[in-house]
Protein backbone atom coordinates (compact mmCIF):
# COMPACT_ATOMS: atom_id res chain seq x y z
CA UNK A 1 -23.76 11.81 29.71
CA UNK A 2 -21.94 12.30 26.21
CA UNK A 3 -18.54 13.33 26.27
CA UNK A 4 -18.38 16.62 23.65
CA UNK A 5 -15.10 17.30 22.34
CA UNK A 6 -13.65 19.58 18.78
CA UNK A 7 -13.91 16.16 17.41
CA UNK A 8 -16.89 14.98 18.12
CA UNK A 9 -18.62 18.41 16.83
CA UNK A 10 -16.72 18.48 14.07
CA UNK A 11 -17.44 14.88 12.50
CA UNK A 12 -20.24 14.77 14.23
CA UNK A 13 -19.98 11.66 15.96
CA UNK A 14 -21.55 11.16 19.66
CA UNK A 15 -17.91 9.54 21.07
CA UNK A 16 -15.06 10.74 21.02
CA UNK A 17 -13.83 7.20 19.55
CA UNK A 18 -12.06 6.09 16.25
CA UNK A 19 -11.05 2.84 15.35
CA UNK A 20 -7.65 2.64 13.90
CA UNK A 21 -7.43 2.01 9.93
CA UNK A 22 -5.39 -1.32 10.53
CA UNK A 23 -4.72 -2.40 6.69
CA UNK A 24 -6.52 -4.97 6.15
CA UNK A 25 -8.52 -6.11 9.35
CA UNK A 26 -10.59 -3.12 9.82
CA UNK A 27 -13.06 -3.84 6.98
CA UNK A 28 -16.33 -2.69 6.19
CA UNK A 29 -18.59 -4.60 8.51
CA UNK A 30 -15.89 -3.52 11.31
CA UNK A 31 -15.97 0.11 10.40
CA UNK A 32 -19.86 0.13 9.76
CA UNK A 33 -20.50 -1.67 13.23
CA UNK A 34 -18.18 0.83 15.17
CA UNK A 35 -19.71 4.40 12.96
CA UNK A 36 -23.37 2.69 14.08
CA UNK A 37 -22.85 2.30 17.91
CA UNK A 38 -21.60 6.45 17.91
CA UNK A 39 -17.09 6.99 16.82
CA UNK A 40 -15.85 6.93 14.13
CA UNK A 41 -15.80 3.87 11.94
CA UNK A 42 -12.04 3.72 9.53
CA UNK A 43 -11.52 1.24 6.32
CA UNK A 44 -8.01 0.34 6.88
CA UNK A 45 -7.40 0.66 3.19
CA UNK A 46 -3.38 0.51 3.66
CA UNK A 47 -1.48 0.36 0.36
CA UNK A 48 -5.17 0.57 -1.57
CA UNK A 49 -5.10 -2.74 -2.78
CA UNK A 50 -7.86 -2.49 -5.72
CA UNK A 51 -9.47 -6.05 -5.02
CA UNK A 52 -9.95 -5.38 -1.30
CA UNK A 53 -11.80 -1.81 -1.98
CA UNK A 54 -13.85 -3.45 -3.99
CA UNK A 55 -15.17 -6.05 -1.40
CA UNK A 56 -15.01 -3.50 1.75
CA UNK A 57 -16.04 -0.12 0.57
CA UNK A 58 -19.80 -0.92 -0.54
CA UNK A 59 -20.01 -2.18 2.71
CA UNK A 60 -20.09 1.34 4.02
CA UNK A 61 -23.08 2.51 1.52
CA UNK A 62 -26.21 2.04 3.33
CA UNK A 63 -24.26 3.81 6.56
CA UNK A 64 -25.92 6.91 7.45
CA UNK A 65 -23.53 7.83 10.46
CA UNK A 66 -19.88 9.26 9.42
CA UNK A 67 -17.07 6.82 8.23
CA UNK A 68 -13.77 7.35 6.94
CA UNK A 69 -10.91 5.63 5.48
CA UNK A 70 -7.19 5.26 6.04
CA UNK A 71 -4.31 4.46 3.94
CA UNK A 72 -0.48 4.53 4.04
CA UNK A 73 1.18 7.81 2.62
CA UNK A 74 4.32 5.76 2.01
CA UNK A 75 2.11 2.74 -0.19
CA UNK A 76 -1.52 4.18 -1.56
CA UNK A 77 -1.63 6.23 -5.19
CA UNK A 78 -4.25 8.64 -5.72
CA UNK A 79 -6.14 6.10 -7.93
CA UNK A 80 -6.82 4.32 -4.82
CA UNK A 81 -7.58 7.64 -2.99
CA UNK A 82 -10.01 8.70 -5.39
CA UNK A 83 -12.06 5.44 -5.65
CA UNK A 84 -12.44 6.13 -1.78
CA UNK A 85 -13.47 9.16 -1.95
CA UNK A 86 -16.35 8.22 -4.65
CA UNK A 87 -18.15 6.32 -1.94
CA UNK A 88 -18.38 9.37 0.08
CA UNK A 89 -16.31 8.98 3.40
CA UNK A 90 -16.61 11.46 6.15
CA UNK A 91 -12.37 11.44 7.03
CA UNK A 92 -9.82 10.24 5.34
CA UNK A 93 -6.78 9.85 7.73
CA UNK A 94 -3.17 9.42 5.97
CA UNK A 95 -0.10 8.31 8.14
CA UNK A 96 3.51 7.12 8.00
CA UNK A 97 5.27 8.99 4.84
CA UNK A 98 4.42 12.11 3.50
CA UNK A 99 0.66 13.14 2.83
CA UNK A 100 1.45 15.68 0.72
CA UNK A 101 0.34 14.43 -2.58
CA UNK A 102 -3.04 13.10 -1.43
CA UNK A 103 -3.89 16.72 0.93
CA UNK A 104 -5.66 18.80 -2.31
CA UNK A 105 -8.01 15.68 -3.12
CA UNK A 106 -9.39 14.73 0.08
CA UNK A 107 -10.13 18.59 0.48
CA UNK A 108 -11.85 18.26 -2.64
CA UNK A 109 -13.86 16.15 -1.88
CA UNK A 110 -15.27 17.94 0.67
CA UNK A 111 -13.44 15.12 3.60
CA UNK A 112 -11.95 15.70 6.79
CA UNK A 113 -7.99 15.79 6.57
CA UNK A 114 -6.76 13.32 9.38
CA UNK A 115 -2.80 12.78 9.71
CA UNK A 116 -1.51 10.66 11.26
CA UNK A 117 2.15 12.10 13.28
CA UNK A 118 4.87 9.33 15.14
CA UNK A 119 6.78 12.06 15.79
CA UNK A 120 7.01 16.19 16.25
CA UNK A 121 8.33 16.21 12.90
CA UNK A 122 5.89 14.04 11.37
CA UNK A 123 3.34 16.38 13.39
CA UNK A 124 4.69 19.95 12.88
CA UNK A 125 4.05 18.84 8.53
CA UNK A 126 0.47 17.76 9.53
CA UNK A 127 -0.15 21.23 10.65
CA UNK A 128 1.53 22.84 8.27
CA UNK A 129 -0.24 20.72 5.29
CA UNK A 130 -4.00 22.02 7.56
CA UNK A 131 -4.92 18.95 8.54
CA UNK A 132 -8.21 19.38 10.19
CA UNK A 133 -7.35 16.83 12.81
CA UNK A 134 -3.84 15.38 13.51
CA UNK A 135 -3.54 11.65 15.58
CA UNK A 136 -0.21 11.60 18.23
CA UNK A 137 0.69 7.57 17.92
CA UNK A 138 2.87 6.87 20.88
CA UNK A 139 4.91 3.96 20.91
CA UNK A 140 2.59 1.59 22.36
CA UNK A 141 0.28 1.33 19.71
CA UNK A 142 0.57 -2.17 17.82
CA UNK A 143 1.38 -2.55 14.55
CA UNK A 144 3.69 0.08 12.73
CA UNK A 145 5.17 3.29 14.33
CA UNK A 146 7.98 5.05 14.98
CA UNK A 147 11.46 3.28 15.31
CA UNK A 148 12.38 6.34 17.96
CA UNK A 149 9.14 7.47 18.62
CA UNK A 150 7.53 8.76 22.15
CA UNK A 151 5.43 6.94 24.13
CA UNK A 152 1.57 8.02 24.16
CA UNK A 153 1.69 10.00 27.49
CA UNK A 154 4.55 12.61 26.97
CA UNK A 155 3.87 12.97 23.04
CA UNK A 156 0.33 14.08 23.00
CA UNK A 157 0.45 16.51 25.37
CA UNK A 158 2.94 17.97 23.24
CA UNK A 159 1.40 17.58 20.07
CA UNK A 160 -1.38 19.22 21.83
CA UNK A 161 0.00 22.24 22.47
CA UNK A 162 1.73 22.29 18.42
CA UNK A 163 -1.35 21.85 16.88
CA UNK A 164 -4.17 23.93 18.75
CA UNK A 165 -6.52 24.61 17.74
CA UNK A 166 -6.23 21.70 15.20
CA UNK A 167 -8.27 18.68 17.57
CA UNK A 168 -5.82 15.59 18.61
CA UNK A 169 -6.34 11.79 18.81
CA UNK A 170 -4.88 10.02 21.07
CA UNK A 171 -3.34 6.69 19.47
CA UNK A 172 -0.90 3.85 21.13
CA UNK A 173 -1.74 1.63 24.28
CA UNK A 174 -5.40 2.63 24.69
CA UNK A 175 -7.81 -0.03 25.20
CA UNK A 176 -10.56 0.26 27.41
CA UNK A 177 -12.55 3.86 28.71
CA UNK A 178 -9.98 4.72 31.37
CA UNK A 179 -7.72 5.18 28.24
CA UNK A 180 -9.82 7.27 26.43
CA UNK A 181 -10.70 9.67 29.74
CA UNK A 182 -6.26 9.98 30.09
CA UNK A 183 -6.63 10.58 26.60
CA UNK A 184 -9.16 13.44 27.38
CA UNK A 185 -7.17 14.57 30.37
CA UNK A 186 -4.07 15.16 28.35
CA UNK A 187 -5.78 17.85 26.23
CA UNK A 188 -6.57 14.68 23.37
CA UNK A 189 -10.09 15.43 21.88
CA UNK A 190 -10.62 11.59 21.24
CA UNK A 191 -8.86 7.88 20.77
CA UNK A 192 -7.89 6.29 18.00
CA UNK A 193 -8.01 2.83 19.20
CA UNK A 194 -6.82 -0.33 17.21
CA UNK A 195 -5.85 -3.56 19.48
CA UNK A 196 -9.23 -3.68 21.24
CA UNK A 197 -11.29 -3.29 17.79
CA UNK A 198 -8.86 -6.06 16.48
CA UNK A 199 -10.34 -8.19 19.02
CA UNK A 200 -14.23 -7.70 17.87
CA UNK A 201 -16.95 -9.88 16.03
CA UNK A 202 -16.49 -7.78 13.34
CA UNK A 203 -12.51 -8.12 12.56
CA UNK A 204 -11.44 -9.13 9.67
CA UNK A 205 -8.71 -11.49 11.18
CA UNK A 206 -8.44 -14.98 11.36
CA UNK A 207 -9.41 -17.06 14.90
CA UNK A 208 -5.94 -17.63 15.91
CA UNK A 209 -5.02 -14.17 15.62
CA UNK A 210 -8.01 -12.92 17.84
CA UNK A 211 -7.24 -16.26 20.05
CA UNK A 212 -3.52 -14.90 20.27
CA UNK A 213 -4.85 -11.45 21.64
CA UNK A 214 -7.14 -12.26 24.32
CA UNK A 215 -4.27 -14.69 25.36
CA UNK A 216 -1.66 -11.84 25.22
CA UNK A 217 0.20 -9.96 27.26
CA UNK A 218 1.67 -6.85 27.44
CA UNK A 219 5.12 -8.25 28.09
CA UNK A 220 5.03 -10.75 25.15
CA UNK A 221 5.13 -7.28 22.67
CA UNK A 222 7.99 -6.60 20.92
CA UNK A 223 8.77 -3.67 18.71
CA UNK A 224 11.04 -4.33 15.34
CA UNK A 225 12.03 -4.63 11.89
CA UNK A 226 12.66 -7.84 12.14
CA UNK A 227 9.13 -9.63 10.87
CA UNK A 228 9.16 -6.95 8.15
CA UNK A 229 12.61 -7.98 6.91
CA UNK A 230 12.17 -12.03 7.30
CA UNK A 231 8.21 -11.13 4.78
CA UNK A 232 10.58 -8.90 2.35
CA UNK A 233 8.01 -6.03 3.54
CA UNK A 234 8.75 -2.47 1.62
CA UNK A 235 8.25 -0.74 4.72
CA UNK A 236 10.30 2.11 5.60
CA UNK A 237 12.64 1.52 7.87
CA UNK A 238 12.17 4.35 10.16
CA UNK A 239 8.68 2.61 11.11
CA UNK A 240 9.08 -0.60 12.87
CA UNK A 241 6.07 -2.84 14.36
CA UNK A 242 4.80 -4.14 17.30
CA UNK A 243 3.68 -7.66 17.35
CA UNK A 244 3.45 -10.35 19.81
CA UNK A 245 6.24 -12.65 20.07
CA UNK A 246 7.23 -15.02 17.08
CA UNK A 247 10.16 -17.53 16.36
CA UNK A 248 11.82 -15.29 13.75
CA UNK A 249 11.98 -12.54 16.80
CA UNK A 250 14.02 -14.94 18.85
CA UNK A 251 15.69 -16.43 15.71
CA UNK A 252 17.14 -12.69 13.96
CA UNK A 253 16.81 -10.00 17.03
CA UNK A 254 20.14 -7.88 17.23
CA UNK A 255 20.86 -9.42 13.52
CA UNK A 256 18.32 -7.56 11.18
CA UNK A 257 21.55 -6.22 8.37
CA UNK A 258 22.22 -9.86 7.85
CA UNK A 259 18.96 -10.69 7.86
CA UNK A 260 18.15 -8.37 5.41
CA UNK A 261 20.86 -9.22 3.27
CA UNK A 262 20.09 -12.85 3.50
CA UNK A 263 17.52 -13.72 -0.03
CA UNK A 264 17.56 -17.27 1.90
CA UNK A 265 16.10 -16.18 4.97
CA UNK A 266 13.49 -14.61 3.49
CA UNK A 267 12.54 -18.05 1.48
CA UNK A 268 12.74 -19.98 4.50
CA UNK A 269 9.98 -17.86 5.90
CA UNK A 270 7.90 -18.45 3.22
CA UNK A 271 8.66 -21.78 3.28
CA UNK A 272 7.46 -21.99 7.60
CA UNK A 273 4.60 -20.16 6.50
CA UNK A 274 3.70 -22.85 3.62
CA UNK A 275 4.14 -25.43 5.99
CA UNK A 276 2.40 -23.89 8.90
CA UNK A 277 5.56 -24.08 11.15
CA UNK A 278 5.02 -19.48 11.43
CA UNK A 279 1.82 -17.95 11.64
CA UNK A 280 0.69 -16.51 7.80
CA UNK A 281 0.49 -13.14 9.53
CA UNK A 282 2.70 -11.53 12.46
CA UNK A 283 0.18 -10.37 15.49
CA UNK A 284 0.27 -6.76 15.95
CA UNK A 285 -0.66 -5.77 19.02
CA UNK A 286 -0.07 -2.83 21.18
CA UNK A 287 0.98 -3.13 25.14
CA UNK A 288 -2.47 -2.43 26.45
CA UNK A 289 -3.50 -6.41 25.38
CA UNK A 290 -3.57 -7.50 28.21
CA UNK A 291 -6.88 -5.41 28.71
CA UNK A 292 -8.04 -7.70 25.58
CA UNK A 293 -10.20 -10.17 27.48
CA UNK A 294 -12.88 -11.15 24.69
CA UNK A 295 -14.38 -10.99 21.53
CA UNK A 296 -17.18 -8.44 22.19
CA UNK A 297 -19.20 -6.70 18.78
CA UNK A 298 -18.23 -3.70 18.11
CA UNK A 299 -20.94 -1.31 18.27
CA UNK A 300 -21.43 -2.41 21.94
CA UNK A 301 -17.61 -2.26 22.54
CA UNK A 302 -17.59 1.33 21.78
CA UNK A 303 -20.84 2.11 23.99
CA UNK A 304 -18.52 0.59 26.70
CA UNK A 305 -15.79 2.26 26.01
CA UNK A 306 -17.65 5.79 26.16
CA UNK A 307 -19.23 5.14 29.68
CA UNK A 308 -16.18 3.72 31.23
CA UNK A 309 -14.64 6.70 30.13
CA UNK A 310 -17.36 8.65 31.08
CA UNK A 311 -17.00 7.17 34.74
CA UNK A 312 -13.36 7.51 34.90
CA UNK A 313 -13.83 11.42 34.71
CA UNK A 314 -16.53 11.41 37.36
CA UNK A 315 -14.38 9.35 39.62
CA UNK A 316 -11.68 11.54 39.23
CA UNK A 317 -13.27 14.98 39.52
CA UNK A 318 -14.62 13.25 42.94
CA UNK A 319 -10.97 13.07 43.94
């Protein structure tokens, strides 16, 4: 059994699954592995760093099933847009900042409009710029989101019922099929799912990262500015992040004006990165981690994913 949704029809996909952009560690072999075994496969392209689209994207040429790309509305020019868009994508999925001045390229190009909305704001603009499919990112999700966001089970209902008949994503604290069949259940066509994919073959991530995550719990997560702040990160600072824990969390939490005001802090976290005393990355993670138990590939992963979630319906229309 294949689980049909808006989505799946109209990307033409077999599952209703999409792995998250995350900038930088969903490359090509990660997106072309997770497009092959039946979602949707996403280049996190973030701030569309030239040198890195030239490494990942002709990854994604000999692909046959549909891939897309994602970047950051806040970071990305249209330069970076439009050498994306040259290698054909399927979607190309904007979030956090405004999408505006990317919208009349992608359609262009003939590529799905995804937006990405943290909030009903952020989610009445998607709608209003005709985005063909709009993703509801509850506060779960790891990595970046919104500083007073909603969590993932009363947002996309919500968003839901804003958008139709525009399809919805699901994004934030899903991580295994019975996520993706709530995400189904709350009127979601699909999952946008970035934690588990982190923790793939495929990843581009370094060991102790994906060591960190099948290691981590849900209770070691902790959303703030303050990692963003201690890197001298141009973030805005109405998204914060989501990481596990790390010693500048203990070492600034409740102080992040002084810390950003402090020019020394920010050396001396160079300085424990140089020396290896602070990981060279935070961890993002999202609070479903603790459902990270290995390092599966990723085109299986998502063939999991699809008949757990398939089997979490059928259990509960048994009920």
């Amino acid at each position: 059994m294949e689980l049909s949704t808006a989505f799946t029809e109209l990307l033409g996909v077999r599952h209703p699954i999409v792995l998250a952009p995350m900038g930088g560690s969903a490359g090509g072999a990660l997106a072309a592995a997770v497009s092959r075994g039946g979602g949707l496969g996403m280049l996190g392209a973030g701030m569309g760093d030239r040198e890195w689209l030239a490494r990942e994207l002709p990854l994604m040429a000999g692909v046959e099933e549909p891939w897309g790309v994602g970047f950051l509305s806040w970071a990305a020019d249209a330069g970076a847009v439009g050498k994306a868009l040259e290698y054909g994508p399927r979607a190309v999925m904007l979030s956090f900042g405004d999408p505006a001045p990317f919208v009349e390229r992608v359609r262009a190009a003939g590529a799905v409009l995804i937006i990405q909305a943290t909030d009903l704001e952020e989610a009445r603009r998607a709608v209003d710029l005709g985005a063909d499919v709009i993703v509801a990112q509850g506060t779960e999700s790891g990595g970046h989101g919104a500083r007073r966001g909603r969590s993932t089970l009363p947002f996309v209902p919500v968003v839901v019922d804003l958008a139709e008949p525009v399809p919805v994503l699901a994004a934030g604290g899903i991580a295994d099929g019975r996520g993706v069949a709530a995400a189904l259940a709350l009127g979601a066509a699909g999952a946008l799912i970035g934690t588990r994919f982190q923790a793939t073959a495929e990843a581009l991530v370094d060991a102790s990262v994906t060591e960190a995550l099948v290691r981590g719990r849900g209770q070691d997560t902790e959303r703030s500015r303050v990692l963003d702040l201690a890197r001298g990160s141009r973030w805005p600072a109405k998204y914060t992040a989501l990481s596990l824990g790390h010693p500048y969390l203990d070492r600034w939490r409740g102080r992040e004006e002084e810390l950003a005001a402090s020019a020394g802090a920010r050396q001396d976290y160079r300085a424990d990165v140089a020396g290896g005393a602070v990981p060279p990355l935070p961890v993002w993670a999202g609070e479903a981690v603790d459902l990270v138990t290995d390092l599966p590939p990723a085109a299986g992963l998502v063939a999991a994913l699809a008949a757990q979630a398939v089997e979490a319906l059928a259990r509960a229309g048994r009920r």
